[in-house]
C-alpha atoms as a PDB file:
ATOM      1  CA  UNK A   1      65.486  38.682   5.873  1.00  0.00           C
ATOM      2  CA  UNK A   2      63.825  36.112   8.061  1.00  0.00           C
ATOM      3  CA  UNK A   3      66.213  33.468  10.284  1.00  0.00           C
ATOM      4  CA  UNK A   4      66.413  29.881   9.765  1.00  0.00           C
ATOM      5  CA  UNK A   5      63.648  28.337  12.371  1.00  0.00           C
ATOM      6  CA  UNK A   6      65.985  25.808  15.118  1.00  0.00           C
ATOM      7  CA  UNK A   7      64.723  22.789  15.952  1.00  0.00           C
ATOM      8  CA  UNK A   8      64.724  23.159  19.727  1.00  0.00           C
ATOM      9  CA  UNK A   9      67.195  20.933  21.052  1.00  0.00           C
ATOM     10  CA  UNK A  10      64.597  19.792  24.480  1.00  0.00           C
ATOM     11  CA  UNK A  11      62.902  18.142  21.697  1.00  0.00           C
ATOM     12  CA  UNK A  12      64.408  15.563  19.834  1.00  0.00           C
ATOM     13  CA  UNK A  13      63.292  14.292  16.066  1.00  0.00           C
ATOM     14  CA  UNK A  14      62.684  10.472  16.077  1.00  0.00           C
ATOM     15  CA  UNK A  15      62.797   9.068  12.673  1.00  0.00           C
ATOM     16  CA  UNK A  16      59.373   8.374  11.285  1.00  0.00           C
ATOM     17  CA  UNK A  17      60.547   4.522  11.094  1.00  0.00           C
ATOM     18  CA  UNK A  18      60.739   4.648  15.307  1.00  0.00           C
ATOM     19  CA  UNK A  19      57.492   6.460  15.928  1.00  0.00           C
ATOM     20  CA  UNK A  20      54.415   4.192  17.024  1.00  0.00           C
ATOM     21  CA  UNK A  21      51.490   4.488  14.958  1.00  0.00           C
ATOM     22  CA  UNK A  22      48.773   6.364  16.960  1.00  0.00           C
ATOM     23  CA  UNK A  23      45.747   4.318  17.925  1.00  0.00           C
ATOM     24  CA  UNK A  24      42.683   5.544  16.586  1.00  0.00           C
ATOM     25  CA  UNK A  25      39.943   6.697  18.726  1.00  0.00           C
ATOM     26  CA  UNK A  26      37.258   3.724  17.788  1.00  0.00           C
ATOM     27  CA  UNK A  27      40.057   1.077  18.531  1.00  0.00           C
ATOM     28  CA  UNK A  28      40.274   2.894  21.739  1.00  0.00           C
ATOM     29  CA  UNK A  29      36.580   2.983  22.209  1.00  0.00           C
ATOM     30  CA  UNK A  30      36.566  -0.962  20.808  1.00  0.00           C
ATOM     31  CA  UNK A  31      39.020  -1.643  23.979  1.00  0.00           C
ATOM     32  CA  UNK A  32      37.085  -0.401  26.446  1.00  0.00           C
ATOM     33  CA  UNK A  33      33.908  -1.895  26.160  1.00  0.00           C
ATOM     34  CA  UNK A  34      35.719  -5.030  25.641  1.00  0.00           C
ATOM     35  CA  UNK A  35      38.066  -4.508  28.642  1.00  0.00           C
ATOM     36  CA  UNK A  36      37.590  -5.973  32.297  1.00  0.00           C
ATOM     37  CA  UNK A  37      37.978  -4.316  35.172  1.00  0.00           C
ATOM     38  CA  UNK A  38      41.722  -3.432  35.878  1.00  0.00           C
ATOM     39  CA  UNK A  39      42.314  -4.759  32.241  1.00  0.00           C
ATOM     40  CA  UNK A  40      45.637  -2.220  31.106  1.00  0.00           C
ATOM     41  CA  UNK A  41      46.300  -0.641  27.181  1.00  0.00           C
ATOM     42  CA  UNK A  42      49.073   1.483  26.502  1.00  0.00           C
ATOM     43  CA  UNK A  43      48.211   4.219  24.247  1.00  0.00           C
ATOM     44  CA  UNK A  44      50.859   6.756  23.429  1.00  0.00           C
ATOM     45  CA  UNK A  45      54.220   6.241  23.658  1.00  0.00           C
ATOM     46  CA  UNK A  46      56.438   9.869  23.448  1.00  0.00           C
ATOM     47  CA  UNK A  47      55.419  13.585  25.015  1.00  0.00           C
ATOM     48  CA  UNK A  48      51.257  13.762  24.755  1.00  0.00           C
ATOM     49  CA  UNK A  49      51.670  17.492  24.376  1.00  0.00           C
ATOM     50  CA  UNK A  50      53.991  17.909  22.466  1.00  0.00           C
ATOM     51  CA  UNK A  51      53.081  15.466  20.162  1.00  0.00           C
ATOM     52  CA  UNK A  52      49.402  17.265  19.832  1.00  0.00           C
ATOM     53  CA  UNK A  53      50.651  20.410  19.170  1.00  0.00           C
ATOM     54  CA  UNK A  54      50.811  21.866  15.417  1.00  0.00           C
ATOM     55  CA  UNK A  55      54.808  23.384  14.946  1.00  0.00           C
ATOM     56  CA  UNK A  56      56.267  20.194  16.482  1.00  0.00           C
ATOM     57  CA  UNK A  57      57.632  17.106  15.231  1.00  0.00           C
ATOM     58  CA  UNK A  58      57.308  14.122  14.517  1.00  0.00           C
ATOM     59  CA  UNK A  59      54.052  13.145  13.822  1.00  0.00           C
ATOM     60  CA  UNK A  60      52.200  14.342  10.200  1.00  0.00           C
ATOM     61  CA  UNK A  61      48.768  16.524  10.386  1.00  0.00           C
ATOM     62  CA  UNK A  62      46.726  13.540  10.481  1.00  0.00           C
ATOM     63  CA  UNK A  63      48.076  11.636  13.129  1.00  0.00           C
ATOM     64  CA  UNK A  64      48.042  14.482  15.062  1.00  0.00           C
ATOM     65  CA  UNK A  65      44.381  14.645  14.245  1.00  0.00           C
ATOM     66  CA  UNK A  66      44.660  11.046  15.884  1.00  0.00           C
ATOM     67  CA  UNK A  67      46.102  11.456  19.038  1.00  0.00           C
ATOM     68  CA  UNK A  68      43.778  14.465  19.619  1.00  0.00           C
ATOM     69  CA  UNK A  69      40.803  12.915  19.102  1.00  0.00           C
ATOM     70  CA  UNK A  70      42.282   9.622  21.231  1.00  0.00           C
ATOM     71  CA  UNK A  71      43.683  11.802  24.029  1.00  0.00           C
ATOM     72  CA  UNK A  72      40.003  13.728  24.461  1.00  0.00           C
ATOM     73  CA  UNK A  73      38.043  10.397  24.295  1.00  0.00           C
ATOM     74  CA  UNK A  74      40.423   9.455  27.008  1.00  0.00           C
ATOM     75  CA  UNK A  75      39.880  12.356  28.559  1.00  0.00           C
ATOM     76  CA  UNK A  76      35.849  12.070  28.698  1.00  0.00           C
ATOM     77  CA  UNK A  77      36.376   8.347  29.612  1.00  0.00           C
ATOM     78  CA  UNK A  78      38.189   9.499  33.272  1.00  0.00           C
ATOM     79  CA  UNK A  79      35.880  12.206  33.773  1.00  0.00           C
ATOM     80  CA  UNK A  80      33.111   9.812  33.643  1.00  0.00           C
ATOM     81  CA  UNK A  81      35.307   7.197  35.558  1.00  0.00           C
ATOM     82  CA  UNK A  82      35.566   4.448  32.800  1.00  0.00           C
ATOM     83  CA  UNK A  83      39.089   4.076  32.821  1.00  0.00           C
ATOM     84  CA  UNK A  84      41.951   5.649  35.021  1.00  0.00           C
ATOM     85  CA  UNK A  85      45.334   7.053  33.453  1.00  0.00           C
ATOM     86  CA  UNK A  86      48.929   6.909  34.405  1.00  0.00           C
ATOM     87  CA  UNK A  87      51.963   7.934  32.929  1.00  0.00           C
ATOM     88  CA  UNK A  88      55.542   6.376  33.086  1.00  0.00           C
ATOM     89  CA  UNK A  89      58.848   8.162  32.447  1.00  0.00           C
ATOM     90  CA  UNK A  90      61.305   6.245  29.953  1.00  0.00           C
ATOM     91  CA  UNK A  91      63.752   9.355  28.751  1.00  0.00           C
ATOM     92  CA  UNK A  92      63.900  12.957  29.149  1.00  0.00           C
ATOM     93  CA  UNK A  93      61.137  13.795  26.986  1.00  0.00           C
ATOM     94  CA  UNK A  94      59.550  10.818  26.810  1.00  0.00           C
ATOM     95  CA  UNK A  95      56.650   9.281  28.832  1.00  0.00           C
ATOM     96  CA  UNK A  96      54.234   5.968  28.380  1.00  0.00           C
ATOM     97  CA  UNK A  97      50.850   6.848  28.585  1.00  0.00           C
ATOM     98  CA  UNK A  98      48.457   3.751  30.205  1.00  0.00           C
ATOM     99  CA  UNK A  99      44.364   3.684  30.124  1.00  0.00           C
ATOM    100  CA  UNK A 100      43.354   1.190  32.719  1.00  0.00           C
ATOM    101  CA  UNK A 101      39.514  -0.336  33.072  1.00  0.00           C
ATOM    102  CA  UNK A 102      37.553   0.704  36.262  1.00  0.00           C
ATOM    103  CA  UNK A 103      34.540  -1.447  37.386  1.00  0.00           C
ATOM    104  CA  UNK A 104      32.279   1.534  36.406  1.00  0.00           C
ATOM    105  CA  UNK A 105      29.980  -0.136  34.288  1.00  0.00           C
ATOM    106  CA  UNK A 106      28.334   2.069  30.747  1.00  0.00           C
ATOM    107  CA  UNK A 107      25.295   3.721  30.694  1.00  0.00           C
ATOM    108  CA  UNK A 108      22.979   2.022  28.832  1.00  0.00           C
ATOM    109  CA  UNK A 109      20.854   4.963  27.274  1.00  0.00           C
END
């Protein structure tokens, strides 16, 4: 006999009608080449890792295919120094996550 799975209580289920759409990765892209420096984007509102990860709510398979592919173009885009990222706190489990414009200019290739 298997149990019942719990929703675990640290992590509470928003209804779908609450829940920001994810931006995509190209609108991302599409903001920072058109950004100035210091220019700021939110771009996830809720708990980045949770929210990526497969078992947890509230976000369907292919937005979490979104955010994925959002928060590793993000990623690369610090590494290389495009943009810098901060967080802010709002609840318990729930952070704002900001992408801010450097003055590193793109490689042309």
């Amino acid at each position: 006999m298997t149990e019942p799975i719990i929703q675990n209580p640290a992590q509470p289920i928003l209804p779908l009608a609450e829940l920001e759409p994810v931006m995509s990765e190209d609108q991302f892209c599409q903001w920072m080449v058109n950004a100035k420096p210091s220019d700021r984007i939110q771009i996830h509102v809720g708990h980045l890792m949770l929210d990526r990860s497969e078992p947890h709510l509230p976000y369907e398979p292919s937005e979490r295919v979104r955010l994925n592919l959002l928060a590793s173009r993000a990623w690369v885009a610090w590494e290389v120094a495009l943009i810098s990222l901060s967080t802010q706190r709002v609840g318990p489990l729930e952070h704002r996550y900001f992408a801010q414009r450097t003055d590193t200019p793109f490689r042309e290739e």
